[in-house]
C-alpha atoms as a PDB file:
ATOM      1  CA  UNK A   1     119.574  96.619-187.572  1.00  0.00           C
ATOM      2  CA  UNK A   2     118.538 100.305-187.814  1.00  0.00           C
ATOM      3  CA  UNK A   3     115.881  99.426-185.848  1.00  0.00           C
ATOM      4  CA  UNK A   4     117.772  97.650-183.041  1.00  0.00           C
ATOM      5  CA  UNK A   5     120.287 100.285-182.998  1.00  0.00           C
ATOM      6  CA  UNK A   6     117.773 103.027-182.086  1.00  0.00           C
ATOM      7  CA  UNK A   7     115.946 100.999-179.410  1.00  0.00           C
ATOM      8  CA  UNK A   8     119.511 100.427-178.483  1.00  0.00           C
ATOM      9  CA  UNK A   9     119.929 104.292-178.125  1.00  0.00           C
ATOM     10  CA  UNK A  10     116.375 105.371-176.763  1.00  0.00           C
ATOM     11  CA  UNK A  11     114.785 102.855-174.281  1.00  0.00           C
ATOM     12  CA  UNK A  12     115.706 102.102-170.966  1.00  0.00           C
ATOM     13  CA  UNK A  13     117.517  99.206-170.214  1.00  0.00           C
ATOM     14  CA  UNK A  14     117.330  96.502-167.614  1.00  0.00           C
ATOM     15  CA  UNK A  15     119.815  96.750-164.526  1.00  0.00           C
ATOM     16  CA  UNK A  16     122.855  94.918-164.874  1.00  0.00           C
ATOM     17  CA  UNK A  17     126.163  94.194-165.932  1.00  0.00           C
ATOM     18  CA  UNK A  18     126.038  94.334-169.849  1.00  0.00           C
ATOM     19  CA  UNK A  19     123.978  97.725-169.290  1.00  0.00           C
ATOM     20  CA  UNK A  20     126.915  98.945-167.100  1.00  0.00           C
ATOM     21  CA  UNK A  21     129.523  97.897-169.475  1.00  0.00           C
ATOM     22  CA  UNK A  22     127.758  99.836-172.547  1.00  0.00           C
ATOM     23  CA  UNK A  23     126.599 102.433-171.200  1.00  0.00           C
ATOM     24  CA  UNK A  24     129.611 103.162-169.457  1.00  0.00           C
ATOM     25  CA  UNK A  25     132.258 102.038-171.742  1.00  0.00           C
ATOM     26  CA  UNK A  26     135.775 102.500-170.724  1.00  0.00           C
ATOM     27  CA  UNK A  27     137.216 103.625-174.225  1.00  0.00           C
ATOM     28  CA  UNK A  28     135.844 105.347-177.463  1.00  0.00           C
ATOM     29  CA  UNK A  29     132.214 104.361-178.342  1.00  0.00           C
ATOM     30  CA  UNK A  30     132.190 105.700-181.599  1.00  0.00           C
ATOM     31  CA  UNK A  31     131.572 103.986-184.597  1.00  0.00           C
ATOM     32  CA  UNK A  32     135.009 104.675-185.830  1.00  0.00           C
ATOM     33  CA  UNK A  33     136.420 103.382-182.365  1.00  0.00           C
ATOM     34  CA  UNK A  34     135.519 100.864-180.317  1.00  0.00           C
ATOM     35  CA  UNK A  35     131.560 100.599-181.629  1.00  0.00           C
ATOM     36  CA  UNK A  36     129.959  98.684-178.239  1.00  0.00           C
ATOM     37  CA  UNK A  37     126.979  98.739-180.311  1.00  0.00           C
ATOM     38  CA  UNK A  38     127.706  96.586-183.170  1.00  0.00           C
ATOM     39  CA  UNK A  39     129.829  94.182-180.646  1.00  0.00           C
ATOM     40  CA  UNK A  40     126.469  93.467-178.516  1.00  0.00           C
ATOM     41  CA  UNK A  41     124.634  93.287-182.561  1.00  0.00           C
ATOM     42  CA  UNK A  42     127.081  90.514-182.868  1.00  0.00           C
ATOM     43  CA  UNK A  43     126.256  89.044-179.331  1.00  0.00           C
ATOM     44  CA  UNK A  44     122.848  89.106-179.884  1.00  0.00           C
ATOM     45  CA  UNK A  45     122.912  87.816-183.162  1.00  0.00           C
ATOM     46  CA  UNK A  46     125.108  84.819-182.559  1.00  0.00           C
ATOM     47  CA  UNK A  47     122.330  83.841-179.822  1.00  0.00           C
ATOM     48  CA  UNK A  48     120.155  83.307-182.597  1.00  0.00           C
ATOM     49  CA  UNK A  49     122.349  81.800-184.988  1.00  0.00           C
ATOM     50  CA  UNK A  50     123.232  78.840-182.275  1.00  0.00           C
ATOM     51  CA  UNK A  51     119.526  78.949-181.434  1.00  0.00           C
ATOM     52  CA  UNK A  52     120.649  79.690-177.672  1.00  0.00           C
ATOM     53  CA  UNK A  53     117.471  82.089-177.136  1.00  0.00           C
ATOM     54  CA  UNK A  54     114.542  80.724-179.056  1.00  0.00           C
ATOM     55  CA  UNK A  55     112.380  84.123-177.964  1.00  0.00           C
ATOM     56  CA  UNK A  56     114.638  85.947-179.500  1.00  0.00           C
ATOM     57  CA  UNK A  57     114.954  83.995-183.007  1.00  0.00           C
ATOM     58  CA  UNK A  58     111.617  84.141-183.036  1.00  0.00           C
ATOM     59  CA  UNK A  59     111.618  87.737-183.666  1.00  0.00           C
ATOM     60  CA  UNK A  60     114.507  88.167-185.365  1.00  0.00           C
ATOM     61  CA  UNK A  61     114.213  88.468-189.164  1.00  0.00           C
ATOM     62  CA  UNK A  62     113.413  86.939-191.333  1.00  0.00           C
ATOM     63  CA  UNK A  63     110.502  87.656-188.733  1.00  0.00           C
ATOM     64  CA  UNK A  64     108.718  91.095-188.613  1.00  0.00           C
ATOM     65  CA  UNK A  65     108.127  91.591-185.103  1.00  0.00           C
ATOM     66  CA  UNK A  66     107.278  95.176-183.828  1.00  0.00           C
ATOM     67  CA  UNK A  67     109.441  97.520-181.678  1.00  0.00           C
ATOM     68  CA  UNK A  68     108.181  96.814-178.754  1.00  0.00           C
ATOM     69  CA  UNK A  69     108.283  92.985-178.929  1.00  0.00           C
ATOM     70  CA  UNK A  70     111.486  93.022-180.062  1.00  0.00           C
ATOM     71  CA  UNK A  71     112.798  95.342-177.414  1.00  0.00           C
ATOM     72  CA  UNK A  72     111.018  93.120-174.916  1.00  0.00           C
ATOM     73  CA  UNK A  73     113.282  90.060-176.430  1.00  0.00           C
ATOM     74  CA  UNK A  74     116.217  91.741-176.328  1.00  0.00           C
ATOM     75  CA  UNK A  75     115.932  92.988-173.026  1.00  0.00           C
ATOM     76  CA  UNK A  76     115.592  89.547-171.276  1.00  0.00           C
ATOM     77  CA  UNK A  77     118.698  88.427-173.733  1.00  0.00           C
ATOM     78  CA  UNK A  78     120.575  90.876-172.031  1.00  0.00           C
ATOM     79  CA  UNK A  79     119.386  89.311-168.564  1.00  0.00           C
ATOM     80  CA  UNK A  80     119.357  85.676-169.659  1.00  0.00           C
ATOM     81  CA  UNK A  81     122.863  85.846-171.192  1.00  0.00           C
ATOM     82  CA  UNK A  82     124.719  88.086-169.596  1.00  0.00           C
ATOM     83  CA  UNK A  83     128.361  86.297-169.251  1.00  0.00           C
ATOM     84  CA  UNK A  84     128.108  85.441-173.404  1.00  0.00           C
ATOM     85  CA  UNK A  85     127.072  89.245-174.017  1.00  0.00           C
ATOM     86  CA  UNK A  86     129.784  90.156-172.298  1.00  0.00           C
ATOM     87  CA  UNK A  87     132.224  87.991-173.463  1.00  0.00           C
ATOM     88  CA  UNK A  88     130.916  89.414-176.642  1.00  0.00           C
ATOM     89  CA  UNK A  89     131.757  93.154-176.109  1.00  0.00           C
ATOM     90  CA  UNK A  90     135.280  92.569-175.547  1.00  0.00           C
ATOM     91  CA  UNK A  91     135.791  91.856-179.237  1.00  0.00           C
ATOM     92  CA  UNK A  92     135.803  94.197-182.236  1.00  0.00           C
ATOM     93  CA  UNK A  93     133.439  93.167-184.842  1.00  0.00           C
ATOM     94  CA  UNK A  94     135.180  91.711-187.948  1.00  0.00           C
ATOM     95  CA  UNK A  95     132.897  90.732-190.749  1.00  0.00           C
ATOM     96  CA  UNK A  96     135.502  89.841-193.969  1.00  0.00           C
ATOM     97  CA  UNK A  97     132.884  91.082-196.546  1.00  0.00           C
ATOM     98  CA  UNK A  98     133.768  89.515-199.379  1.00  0.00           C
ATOM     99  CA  UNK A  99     131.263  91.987-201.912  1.00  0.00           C
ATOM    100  CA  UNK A 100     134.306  94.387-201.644  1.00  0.00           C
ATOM    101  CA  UNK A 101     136.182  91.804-203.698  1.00  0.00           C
ATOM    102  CA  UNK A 102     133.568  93.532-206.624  1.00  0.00           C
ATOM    103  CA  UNK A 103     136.206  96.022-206.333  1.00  0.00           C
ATOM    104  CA  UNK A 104     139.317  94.433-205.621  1.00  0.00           C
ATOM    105  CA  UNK A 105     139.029  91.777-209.118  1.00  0.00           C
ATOM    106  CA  UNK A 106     139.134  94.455-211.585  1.00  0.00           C
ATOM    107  CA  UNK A 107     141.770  96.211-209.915  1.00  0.00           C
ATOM    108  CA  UNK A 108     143.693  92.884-209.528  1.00  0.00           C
ATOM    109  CA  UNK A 109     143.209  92.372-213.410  1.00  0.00           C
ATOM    110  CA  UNK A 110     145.132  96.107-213.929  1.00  0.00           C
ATOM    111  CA  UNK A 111     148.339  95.027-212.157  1.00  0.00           C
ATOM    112  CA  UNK A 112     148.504  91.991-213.675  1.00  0.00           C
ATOM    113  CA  UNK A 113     147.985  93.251-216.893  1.00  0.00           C
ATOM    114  CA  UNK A 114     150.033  96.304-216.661  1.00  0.00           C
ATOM    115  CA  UNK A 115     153.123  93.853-214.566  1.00  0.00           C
ATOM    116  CA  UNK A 116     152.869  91.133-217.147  1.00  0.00           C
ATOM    117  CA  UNK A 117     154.048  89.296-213.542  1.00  0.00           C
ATOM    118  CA  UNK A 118     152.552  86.470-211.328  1.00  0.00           C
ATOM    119  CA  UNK A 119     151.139  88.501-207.801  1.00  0.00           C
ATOM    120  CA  UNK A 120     151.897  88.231-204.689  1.00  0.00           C
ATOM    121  CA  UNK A 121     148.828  89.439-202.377  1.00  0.00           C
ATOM    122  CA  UNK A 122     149.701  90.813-199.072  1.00  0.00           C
ATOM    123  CA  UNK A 123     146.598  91.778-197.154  1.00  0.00           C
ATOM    124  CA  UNK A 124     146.453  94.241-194.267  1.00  0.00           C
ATOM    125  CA  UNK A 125     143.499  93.486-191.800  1.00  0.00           C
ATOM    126  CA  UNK A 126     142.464  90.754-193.386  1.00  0.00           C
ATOM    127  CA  UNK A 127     140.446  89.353-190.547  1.00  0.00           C
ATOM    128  CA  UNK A 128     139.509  85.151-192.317  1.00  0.00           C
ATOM    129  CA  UNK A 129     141.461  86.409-195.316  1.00  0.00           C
ATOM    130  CA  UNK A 130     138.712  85.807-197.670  1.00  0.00           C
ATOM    131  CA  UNK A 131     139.316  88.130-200.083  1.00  0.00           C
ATOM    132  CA  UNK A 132     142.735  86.714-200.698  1.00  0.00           C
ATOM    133  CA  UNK A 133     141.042  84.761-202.632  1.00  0.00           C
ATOM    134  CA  UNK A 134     139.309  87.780-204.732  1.00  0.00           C
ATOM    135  CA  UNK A 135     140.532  86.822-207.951  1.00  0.00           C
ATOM    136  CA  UNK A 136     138.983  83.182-207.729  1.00  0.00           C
ATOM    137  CA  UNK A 137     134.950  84.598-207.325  1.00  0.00           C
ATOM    138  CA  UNK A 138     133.124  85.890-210.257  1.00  0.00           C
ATOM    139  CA  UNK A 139     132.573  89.500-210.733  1.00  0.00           C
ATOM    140  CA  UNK A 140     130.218  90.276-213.324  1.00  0.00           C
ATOM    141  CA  UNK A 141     129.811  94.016-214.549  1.00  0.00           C
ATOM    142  CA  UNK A 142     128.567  96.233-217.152  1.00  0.00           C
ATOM    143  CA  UNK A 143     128.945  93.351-219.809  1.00  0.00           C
ATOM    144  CA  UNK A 144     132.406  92.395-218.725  1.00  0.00           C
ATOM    145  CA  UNK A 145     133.329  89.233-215.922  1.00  0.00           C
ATOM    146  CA  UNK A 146     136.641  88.784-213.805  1.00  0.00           C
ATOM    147  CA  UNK A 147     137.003  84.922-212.313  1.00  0.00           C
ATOM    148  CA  UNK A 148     136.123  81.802-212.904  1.00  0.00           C
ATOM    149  CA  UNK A 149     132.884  81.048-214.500  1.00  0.00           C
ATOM    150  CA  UNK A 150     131.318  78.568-212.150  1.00  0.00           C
ATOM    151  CA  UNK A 151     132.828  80.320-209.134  1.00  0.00           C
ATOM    152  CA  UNK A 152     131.158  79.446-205.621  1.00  0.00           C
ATOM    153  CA  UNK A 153     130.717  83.179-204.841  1.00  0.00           C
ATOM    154  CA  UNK A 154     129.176  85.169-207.812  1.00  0.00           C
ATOM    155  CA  UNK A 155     129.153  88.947-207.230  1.00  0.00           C
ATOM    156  CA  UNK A 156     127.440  91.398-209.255  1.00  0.00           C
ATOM    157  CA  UNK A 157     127.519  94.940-208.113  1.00  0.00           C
ATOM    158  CA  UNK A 158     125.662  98.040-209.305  1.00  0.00           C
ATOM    159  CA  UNK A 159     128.397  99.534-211.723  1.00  0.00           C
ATOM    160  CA  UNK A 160     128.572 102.886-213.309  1.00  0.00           C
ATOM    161  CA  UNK A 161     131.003 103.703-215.780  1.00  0.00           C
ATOM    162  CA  UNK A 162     133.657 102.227-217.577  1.00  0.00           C
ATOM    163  CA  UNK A 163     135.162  98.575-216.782  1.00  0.00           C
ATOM    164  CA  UNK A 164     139.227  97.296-217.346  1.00  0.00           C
ATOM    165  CA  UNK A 165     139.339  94.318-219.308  1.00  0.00           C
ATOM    166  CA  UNK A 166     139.238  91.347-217.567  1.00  0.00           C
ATOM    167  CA  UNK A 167     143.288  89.806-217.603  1.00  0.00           C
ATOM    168  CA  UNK A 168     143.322  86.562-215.553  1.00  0.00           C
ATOM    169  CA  UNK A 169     145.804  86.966-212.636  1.00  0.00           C
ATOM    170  CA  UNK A 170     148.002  84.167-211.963  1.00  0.00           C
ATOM    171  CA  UNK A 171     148.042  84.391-207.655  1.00  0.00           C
ATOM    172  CA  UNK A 172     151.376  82.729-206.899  1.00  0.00           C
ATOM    173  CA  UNK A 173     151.296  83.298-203.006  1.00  0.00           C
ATOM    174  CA  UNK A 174     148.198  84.784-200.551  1.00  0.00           C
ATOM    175  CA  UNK A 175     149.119  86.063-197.150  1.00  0.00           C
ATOM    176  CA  UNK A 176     147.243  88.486-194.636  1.00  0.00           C
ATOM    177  CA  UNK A 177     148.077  89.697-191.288  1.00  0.00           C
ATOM    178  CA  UNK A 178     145.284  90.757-188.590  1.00  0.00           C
ATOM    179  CA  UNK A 179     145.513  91.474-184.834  1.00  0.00           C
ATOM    180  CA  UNK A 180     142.969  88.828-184.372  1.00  0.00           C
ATOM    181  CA  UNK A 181     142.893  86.730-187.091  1.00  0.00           C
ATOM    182  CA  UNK A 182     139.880  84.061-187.532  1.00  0.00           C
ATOM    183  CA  UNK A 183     140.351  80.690-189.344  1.00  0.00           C
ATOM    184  CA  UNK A 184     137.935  79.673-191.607  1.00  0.00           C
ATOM    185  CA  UNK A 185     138.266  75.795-190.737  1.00  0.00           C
ATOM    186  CA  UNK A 186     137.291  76.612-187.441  1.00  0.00           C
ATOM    187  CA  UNK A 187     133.556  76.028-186.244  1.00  0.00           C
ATOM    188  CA  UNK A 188     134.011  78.643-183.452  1.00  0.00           C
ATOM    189  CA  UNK A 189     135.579  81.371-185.813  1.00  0.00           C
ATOM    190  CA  UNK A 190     133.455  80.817-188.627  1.00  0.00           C
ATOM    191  CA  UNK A 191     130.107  80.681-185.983  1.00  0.00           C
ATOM    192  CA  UNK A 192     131.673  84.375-185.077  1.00  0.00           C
ATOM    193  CA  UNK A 193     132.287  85.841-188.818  1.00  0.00           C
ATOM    194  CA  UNK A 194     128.842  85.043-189.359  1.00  0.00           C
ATOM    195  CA  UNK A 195     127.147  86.847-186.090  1.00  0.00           C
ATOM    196  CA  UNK A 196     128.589  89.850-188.216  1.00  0.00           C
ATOM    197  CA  UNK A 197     127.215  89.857-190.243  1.00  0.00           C
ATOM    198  CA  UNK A 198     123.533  90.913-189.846  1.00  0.00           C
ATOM    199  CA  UNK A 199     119.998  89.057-190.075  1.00  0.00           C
ATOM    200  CA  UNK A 200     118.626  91.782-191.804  1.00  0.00           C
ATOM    201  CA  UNK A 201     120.953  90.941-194.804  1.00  0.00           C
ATOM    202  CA  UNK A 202     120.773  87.461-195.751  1.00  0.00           C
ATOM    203  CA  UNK A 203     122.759  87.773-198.971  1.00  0.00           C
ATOM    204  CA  UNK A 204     125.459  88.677-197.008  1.00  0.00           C
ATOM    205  CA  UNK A 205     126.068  85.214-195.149  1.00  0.00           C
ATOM    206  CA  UNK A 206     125.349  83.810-198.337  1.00  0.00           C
ATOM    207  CA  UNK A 207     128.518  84.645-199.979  1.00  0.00           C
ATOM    208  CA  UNK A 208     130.423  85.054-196.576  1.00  0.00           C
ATOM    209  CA  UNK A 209     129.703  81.006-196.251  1.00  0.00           C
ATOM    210  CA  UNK A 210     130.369  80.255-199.719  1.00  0.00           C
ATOM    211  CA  UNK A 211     133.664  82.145-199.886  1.00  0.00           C
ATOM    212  CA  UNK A 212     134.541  79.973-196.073  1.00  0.00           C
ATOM    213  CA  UNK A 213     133.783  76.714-198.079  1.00  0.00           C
ATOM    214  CA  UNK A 214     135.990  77.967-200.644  1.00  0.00           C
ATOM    215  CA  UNK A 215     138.856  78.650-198.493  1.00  0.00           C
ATOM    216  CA  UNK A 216     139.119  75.261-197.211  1.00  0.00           C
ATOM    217  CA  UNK A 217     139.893  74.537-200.730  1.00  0.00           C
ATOM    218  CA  UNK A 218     142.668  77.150-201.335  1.00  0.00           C
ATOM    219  CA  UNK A 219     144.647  77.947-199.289  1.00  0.00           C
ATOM    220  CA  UNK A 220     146.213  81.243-197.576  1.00  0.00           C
ATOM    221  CA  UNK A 221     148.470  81.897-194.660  1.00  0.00           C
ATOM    222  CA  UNK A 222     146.630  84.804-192.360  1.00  0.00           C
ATOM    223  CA  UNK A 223     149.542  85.568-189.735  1.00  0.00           C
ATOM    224  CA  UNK A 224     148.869  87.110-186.062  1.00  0.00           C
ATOM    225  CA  UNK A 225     150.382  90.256-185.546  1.00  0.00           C
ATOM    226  CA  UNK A 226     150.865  93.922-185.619  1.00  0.00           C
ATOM    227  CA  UNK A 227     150.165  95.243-189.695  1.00  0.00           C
ATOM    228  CA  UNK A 228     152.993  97.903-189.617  1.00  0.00           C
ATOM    229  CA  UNK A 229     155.218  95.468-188.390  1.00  0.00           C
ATOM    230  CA  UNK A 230     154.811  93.005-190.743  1.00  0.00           C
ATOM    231  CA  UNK A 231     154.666  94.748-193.757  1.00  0.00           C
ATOM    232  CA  UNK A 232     158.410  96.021-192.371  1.00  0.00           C
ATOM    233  CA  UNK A 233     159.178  92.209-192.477  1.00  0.00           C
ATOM    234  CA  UNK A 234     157.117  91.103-195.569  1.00  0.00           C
ATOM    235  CA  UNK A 235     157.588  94.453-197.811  1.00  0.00           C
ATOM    236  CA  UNK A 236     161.709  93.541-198.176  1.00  0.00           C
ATOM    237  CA  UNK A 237     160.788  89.781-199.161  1.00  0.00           C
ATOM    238  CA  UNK A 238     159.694  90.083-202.630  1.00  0.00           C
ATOM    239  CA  UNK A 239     160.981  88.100-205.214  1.00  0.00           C
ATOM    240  CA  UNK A 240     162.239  88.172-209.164  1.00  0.00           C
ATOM    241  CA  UNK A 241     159.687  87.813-211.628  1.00  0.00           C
ATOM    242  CA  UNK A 242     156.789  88.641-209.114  1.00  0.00           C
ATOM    243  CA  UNK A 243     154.538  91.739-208.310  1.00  0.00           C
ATOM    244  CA  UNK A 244     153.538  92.192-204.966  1.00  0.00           C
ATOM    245  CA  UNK A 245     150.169  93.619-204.355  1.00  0.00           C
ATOM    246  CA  UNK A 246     149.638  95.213-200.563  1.00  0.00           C
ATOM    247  CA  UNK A 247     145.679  96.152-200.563  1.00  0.00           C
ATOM    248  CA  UNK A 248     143.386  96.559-197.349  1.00  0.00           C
ATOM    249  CA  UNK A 249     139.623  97.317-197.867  1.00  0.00           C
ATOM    250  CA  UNK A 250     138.279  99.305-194.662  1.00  0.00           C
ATOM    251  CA  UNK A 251     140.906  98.832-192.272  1.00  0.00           C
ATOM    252  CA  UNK A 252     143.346 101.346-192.502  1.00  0.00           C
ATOM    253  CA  UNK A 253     141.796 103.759-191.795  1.00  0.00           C
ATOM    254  CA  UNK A 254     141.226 101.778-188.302  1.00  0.00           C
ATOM    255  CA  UNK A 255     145.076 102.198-187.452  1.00  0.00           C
ATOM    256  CA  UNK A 256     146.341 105.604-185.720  1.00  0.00           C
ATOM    257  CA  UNK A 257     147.486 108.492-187.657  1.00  0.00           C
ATOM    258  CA  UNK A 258     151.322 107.738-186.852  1.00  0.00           C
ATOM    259  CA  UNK A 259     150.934 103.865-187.559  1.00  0.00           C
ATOM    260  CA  UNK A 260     149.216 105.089-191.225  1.00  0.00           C
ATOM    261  CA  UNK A 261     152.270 107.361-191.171  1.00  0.00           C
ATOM    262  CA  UNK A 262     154.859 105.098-190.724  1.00  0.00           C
ATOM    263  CA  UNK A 263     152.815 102.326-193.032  1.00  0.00           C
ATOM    264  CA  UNK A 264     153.224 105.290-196.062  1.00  0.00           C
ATOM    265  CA  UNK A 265     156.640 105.221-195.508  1.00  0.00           C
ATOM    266  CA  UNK A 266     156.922 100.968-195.523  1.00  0.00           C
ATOM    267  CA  UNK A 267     155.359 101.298-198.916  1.00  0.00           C
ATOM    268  CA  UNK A 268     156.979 104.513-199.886  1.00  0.00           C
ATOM    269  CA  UNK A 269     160.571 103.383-199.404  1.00  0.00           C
ATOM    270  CA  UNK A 270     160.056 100.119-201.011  1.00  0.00           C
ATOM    271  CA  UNK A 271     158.193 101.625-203.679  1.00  0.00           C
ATOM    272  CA  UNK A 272     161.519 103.437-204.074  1.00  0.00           C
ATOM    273  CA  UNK A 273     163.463  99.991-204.574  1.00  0.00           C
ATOM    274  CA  UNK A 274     161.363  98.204-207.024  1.00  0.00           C
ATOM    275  CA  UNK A 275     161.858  97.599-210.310  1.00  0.00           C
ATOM    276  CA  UNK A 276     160.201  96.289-213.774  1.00  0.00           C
ATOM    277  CA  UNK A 277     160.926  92.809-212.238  1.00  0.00           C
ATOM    278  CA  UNK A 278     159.991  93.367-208.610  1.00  0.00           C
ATOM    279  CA  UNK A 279     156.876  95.548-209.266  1.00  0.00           C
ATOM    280  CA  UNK A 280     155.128  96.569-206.140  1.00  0.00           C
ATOM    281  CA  UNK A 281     151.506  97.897-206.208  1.00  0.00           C
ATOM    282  CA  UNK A 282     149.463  99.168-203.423  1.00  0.00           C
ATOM    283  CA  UNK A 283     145.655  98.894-203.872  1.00  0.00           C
ATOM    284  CA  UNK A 284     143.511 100.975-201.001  1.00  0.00           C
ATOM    285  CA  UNK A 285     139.943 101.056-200.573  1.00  0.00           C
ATOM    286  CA  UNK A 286     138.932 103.146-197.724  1.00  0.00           C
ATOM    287  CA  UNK A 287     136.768 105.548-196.342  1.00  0.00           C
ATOM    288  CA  UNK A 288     137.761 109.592-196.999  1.00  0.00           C
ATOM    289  CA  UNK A 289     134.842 111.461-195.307  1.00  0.00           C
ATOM    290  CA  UNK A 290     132.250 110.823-198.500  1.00  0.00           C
ATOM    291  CA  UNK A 291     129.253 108.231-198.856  1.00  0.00           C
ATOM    292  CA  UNK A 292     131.393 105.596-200.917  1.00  0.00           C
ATOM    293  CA  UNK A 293     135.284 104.807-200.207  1.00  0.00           C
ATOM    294  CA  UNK A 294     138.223 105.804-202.615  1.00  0.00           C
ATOM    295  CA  UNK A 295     139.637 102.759-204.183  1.00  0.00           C
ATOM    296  CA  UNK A 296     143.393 104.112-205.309  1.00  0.00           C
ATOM    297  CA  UNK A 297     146.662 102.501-206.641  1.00  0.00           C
ATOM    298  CA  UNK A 298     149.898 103.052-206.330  1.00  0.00           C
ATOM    299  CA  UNK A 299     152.284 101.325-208.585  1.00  0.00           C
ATOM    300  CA  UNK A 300     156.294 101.396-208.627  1.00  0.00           C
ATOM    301  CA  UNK A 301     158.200 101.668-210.526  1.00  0.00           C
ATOM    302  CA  UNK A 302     157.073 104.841-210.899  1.00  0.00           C
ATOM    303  CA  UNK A 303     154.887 105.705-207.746  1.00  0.00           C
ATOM    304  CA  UNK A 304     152.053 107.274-209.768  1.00  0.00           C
ATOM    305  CA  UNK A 305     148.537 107.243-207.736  1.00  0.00           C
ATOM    306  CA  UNK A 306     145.806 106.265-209.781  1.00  0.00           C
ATOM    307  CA  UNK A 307     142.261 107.342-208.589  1.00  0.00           C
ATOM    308  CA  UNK A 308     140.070 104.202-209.836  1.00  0.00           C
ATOM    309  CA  UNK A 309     136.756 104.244-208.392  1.00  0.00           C
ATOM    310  CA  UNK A 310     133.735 105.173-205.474  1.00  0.00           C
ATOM    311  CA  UNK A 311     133.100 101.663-203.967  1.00  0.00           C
ATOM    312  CA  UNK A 312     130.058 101.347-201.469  1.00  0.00           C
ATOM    313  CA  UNK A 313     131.481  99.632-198.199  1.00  0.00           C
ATOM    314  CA  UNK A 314     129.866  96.723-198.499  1.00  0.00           C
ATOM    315  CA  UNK A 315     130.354  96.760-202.646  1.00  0.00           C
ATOM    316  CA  UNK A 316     126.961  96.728-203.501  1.00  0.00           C
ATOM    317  CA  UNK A 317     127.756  99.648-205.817  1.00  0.00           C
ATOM    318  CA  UNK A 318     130.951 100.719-207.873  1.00  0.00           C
ATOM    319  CA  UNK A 319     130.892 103.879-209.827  1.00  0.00           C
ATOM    320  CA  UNK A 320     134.657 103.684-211.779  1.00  0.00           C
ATOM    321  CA  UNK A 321     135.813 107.223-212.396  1.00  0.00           C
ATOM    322  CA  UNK A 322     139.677 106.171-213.225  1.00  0.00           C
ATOM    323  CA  UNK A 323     141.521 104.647-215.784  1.00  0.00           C
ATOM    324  CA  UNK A 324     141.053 101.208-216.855  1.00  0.00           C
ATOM    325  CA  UNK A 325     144.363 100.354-218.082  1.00  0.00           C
ATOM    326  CA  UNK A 326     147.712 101.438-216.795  1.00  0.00           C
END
């Protein structure tokens, strides 16, 4: 993908309309924006995933094919397929990755254990919704293990430092919201997901298509629509007896700085309202400007911010800094 990317950036491509539409994209091209880049990566990738353009699986990994014969691949892809490539740009890659759930099951284990409550997981850009099910993979690290034992997807991340005991939590309901949300029994969703995520990184679709098997199996609602204005809907509905767990792994940061505003408020005011039997905790990981992403919780009663760990974006690598018990 590195290697694409700076062909991408340095050779000169063939006349026509994908060129025109990249290299003169109508929006924000940056990799915190709109990212044409990675949206023609996932064009060109699901070519060879549908075996569409056999020249180009042929060099695509696990191939090793030099620069110049895969640029010359490429650049008849983006001749030969032009109304699929640029069918392709108009959609903002979403790849679910389900390594950040490394993160996400030890943190899930804290609430629960600190609660002493069933949880209720409400996930903000939660794309297939795959890590609503974080709590049912197995996360092994630094002698310790969260989920089942003979889980589908079995994560084990590079971990530095200390570990929260593992405290089964019992998931009574698992519900997501997304602008354009994918379905996981669907061939043509799931056939997208995976474009995503990229040939160079086969361990990647390994899990991703373990976890999709897995959520044909349990269930979870994934709801179209705006995230601040659901939450404004969903954060009022909580019920006795139950904590409710808001968390969103690389995604808000993706939302503009008034809709993070007014989301901090959502959360703030009903923060405000809960009690020990309607316990609401808000679990962040997300990029703040260093290599690795802050992975924080807020829990209320109380409101206090807990600074947990560094968590690599894809979750290869955890390096826990915070407490392990609240």
């Amino acid at each position: 993908m590195g290697r694409l990317m700076a062909l991408l950036a340095e050779r000169d491509w063939p006349d026509g309309a994908v060129a025109d539409a990249v290299l003169g994209w109508k929006g924000d091209p940056g990799s915190g924006a709109d990212n044409p880049a990675l949206r023609l990566a996932g064009g060109l990738h699901r070519l060879v995933l549908d075996r569409s353009d056999p020249a180009l699986a042929a060099i695509y990994p696990p191939r090793d094919a030099s620069d110049a014969a895969l640029w010359r691949a490429v650049s008849d892809a983006l001749m030969r397929h032009e109304s699929h490539l640029l069918d392709a740009l108009t959609r903002a890659p979403q790849t679910n990755e389900v390594r950040r759930a490394a993160a996400l099951a030890p943190a899930l284990a804290m609430i629960a254990a600190a609660t002493r409550t069933p949880l209720a997981l409400r996930e903000v850009g939660c794309a297939a919704g795959l890590n609503l099910r974080a709590d049912l993979f197995r996360v092994t690290a630094n002698g310790q293990a969260y989920g089942p034992e003979g889980a589908a997807v079995q994560l084990a991340p590079d971990w530095e430092g200390d570990t929260p005991p593992p405290y089964p939590p019992e998931i009574v309901e698992r519900r997501g919201v997304d602008l354009a949300p994918l379905d996981p029994h669907n061939a043509e969703d799931r056939a997208r997901l995976l474009s995503y995520l990229w040939p160079d990184q086969p361990e990647r679709r390994t899990w991703t298509e373990a976890a999709l098997d897995l959520a044909s199996r349990v269930p979870a609602r994934v709801d179209r629509g705006d995230a601040l204005d659901w939450l404004a809907d969903q954060l009022p509905r909580r019920t006795q007896g139950i904590a409710t767990v808001v968390f969103h792994t690389i995604a808000w940061q993706y939302l503009p700085g008034a809709a993070r505003a007014r989301g901090a408020d959502l959360l703030s005011r009903a923060g405000a309202a809960a009690t020990a039997d309607t316990p609401l905790a808000h679990l962040s990981m997300e990029a703040d400007g260093g290599d690795l992403a802050a992975l924080t919780l807020t829990l209320w009663p109380g409101g206090h911010v807990h600074t947990l760990a560094r968590v690599d974006f894809h979750g290869r690598r955890i390096v826990w800094t915070g407490p392990v018990a609240l």
